[in-house]
N, C-alpha and C. Protein backbone atom coordinates (compact mmCIF):
# COMPACT_ATOMS: atom_id res chain seq x y z
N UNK A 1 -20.42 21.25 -13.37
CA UNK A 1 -19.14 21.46 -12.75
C UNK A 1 -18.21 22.12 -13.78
N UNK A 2 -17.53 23.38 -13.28
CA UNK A 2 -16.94 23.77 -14.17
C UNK A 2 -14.47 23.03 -14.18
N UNK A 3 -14.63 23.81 -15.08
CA UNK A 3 -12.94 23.39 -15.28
C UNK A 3 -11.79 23.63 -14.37
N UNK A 4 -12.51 24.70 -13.28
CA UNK A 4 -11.72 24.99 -12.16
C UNK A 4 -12.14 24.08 -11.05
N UNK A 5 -13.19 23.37 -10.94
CA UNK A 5 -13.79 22.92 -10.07
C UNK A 5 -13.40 21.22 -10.48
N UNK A 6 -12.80 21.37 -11.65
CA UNK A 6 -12.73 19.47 -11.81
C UNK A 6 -10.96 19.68 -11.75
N UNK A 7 -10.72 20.69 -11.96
CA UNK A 7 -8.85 20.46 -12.21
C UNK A 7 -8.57 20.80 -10.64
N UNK A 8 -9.16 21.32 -9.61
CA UNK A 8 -8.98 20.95 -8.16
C UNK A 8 -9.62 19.69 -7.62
N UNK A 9 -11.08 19.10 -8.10
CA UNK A 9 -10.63 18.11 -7.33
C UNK A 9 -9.57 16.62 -8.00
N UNK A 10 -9.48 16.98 -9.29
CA UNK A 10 -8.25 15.96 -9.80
C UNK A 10 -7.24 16.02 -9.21
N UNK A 11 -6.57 17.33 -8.28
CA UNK A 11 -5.62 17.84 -7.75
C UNK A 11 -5.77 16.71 -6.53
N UNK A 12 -6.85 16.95 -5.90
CA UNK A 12 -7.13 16.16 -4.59
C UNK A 12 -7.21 14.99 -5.01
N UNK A 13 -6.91 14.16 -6.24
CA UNK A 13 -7.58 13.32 -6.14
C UNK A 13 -6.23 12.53 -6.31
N UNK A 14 -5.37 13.19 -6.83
CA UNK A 14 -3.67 12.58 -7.26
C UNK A 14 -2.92 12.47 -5.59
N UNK A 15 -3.26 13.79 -5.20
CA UNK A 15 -3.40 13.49 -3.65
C UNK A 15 -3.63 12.61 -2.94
N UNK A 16 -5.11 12.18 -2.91
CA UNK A 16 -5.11 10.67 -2.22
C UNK A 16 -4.35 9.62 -2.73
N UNK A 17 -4.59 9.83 -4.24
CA UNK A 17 -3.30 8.58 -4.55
C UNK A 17 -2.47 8.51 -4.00
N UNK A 18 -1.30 9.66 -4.03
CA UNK A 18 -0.05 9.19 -3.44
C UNK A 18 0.01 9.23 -1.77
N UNK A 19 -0.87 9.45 -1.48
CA UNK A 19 -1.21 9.14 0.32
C UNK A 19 -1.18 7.87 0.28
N UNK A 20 -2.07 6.99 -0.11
CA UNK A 20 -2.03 5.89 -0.13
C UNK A 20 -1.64 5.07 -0.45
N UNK A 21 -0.43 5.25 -1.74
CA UNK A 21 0.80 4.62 -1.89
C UNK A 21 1.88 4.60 -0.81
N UNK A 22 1.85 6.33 -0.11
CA UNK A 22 3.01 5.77 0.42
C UNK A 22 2.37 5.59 2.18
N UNK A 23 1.53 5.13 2.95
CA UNK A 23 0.72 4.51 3.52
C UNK A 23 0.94 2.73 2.81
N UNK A 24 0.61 2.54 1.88
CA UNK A 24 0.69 1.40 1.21
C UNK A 24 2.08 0.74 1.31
N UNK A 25 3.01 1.42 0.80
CA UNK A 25 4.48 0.89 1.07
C UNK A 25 4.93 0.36 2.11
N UNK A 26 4.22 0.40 3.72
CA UNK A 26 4.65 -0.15 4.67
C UNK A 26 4.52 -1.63 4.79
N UNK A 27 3.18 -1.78 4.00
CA UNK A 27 2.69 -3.21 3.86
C UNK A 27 3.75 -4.07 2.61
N UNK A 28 4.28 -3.30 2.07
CA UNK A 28 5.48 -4.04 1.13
C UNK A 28 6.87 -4.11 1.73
N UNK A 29 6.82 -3.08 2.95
CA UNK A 29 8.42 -3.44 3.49
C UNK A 29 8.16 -4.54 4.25
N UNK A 30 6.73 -5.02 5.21
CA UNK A 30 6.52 -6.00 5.78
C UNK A 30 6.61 -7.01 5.32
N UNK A 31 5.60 -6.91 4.06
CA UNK A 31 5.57 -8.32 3.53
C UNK A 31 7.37 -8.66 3.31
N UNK A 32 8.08 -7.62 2.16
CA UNK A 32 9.16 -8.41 2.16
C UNK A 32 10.43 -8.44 3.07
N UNK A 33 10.16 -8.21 4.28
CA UNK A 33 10.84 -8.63 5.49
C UNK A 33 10.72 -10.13 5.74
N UNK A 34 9.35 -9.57 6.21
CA UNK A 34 8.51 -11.44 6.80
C UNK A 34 8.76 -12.51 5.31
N UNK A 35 8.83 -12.09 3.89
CA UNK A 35 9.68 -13.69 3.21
C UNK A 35 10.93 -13.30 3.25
N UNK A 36 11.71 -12.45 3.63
CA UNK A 36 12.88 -13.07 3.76
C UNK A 36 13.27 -13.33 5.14
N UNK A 37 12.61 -12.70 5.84
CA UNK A 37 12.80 -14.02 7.45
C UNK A 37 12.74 -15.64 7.13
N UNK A 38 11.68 -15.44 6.64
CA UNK A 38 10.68 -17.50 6.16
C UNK A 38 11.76 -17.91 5.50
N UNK A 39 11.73 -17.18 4.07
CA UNK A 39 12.43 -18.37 3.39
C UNK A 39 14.13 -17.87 2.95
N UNK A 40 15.13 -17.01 3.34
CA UNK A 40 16.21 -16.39 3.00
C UNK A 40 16.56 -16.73 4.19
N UNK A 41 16.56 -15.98 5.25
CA UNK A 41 17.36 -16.08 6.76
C UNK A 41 18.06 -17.10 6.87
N UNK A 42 16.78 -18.05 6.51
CA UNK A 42 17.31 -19.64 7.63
C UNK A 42 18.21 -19.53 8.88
N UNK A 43 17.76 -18.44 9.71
CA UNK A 43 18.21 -18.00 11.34
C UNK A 43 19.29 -17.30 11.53
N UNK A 44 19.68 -16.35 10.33
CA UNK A 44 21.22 -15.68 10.30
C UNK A 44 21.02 -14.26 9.34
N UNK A 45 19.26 -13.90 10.13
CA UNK A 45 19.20 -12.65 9.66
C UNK A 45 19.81 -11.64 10.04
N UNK A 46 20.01 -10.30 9.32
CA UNK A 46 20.48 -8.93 9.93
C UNK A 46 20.28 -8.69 10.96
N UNK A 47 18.28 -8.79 11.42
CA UNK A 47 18.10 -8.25 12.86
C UNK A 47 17.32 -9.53 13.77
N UNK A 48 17.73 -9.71 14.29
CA UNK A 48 17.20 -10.91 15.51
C UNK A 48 15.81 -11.41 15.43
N UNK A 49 14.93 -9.84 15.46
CA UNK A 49 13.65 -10.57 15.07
C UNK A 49 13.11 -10.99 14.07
N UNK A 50 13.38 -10.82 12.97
CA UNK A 50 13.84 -11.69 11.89
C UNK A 50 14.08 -13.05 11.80
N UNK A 51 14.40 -13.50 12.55
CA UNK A 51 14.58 -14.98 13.18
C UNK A 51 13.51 -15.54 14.06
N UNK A 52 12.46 -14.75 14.63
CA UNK A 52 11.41 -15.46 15.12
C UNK A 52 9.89 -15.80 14.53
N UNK A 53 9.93 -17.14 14.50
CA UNK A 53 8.61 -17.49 13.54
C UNK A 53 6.98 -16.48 13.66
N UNK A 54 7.22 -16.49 15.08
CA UNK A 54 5.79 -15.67 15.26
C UNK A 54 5.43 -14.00 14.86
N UNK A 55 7.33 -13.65 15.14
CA UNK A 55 7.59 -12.37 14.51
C UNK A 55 6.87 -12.29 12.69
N UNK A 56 7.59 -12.94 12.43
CA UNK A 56 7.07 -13.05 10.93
C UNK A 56 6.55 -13.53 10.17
N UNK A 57 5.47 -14.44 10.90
CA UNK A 57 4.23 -14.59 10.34
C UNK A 57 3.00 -13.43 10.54
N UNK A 58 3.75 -12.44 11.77
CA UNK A 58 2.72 -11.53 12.03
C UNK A 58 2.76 -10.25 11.04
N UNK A 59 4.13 -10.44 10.66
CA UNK A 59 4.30 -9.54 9.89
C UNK A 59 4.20 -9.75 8.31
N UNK A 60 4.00 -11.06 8.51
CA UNK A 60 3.59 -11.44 6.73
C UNK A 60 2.00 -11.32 7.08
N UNK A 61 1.28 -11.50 8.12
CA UNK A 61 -0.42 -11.10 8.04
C UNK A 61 -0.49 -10.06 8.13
N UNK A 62 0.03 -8.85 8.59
CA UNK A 62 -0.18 -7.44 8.39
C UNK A 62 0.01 -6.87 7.19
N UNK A 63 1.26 -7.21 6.98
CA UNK A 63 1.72 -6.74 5.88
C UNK A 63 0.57 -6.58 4.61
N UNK A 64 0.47 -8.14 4.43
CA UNK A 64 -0.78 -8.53 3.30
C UNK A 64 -1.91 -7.71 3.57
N UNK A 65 -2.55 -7.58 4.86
CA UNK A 65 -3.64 -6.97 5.20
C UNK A 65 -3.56 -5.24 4.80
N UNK A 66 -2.69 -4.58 4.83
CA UNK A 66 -2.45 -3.77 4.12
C UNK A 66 -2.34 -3.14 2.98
N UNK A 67 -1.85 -4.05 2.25
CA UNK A 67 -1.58 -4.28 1.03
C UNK A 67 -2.62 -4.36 0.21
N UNK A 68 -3.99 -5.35 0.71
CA UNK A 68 -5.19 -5.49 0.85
C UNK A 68 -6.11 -4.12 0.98
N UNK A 69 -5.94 -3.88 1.88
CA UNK A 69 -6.57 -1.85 2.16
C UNK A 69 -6.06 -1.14 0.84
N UNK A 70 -4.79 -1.34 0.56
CA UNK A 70 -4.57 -0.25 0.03
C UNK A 70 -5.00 -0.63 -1.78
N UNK A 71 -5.04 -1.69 -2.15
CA UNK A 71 -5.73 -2.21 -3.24
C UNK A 71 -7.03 -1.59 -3.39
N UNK A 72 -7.72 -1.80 -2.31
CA UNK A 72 -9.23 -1.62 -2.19
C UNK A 72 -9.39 -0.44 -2.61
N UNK A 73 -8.85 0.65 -1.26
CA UNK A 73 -8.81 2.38 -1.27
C UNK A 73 -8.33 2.23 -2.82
N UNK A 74 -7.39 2.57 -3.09
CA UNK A 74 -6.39 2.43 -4.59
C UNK A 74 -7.52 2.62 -5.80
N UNK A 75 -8.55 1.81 -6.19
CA UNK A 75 -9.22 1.18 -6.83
C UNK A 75 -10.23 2.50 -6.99
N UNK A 76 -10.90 2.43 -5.91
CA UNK A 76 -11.96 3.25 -5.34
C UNK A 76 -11.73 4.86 -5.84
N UNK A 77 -10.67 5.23 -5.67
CA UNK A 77 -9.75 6.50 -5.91
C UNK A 77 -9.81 6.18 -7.54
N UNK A 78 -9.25 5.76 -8.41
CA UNK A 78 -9.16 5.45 -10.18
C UNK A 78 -10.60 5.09 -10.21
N UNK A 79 -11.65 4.78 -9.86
CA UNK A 79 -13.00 4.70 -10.33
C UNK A 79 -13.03 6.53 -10.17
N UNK A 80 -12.95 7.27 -9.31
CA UNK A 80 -13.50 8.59 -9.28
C UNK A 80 -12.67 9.54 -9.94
N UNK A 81 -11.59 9.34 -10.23
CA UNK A 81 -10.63 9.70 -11.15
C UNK A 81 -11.18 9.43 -12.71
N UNK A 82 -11.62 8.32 -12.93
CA UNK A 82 -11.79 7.73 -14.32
C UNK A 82 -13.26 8.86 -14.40
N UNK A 83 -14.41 9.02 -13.63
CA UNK A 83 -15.21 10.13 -14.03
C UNK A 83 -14.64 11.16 -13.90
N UNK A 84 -14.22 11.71 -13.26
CA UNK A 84 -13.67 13.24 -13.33
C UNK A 84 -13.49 13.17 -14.94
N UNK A 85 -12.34 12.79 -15.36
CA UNK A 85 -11.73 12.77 -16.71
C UNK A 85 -12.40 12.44 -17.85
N UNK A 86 -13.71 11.49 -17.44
CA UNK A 86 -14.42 11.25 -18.64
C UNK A 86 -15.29 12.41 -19.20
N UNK A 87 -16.05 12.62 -18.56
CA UNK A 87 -16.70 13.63 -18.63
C UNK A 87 -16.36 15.41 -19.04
N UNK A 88 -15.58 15.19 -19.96
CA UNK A 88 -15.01 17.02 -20.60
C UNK A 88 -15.81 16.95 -21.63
């Protein structure tokens, strides 16, 4: 593989990173919605649903579950990154 062929797919590869950061970020506005519904609100949140338990427990399990994906993907992406770069 030559130097044009590894400095494009490093290109693609910073690419997926930040796809999946900001894909990833939704699972951090969730999560920290759903704790400050739980444990901040105490029933005198900004937005109404905010105040419902089932609301935000669903949104503290998504959230995480996301967050989760995007760890995984995340990971997966810096293993193929870490060869690209090793190898000059």
């Amino acid at each position: 593989m030559n130097e044009a062929e590894k400095a494009q797919q490093l290109k693609q590869n910073t690419y997926k990173m930040i796809k999946v950061q900001v894909m990833g970020s939704i699972g951090s506005i969730l999560l920290g919605l759903a704790l400050y519904g739980i444990f901040a609100a105490k029933g005198n949140a900004f937005h109404p649903l905010l105040n419902d338990p089932d609301v935000l427990y669903s949104m503290l399990i998504t959230g995480a579950v996301i967050m989760a994906w995007e760890i995984v993907v995340f990971i997966s992406i810096v293993k193929q990154r870490a060869v690209l770069t090793d190898n000059k």
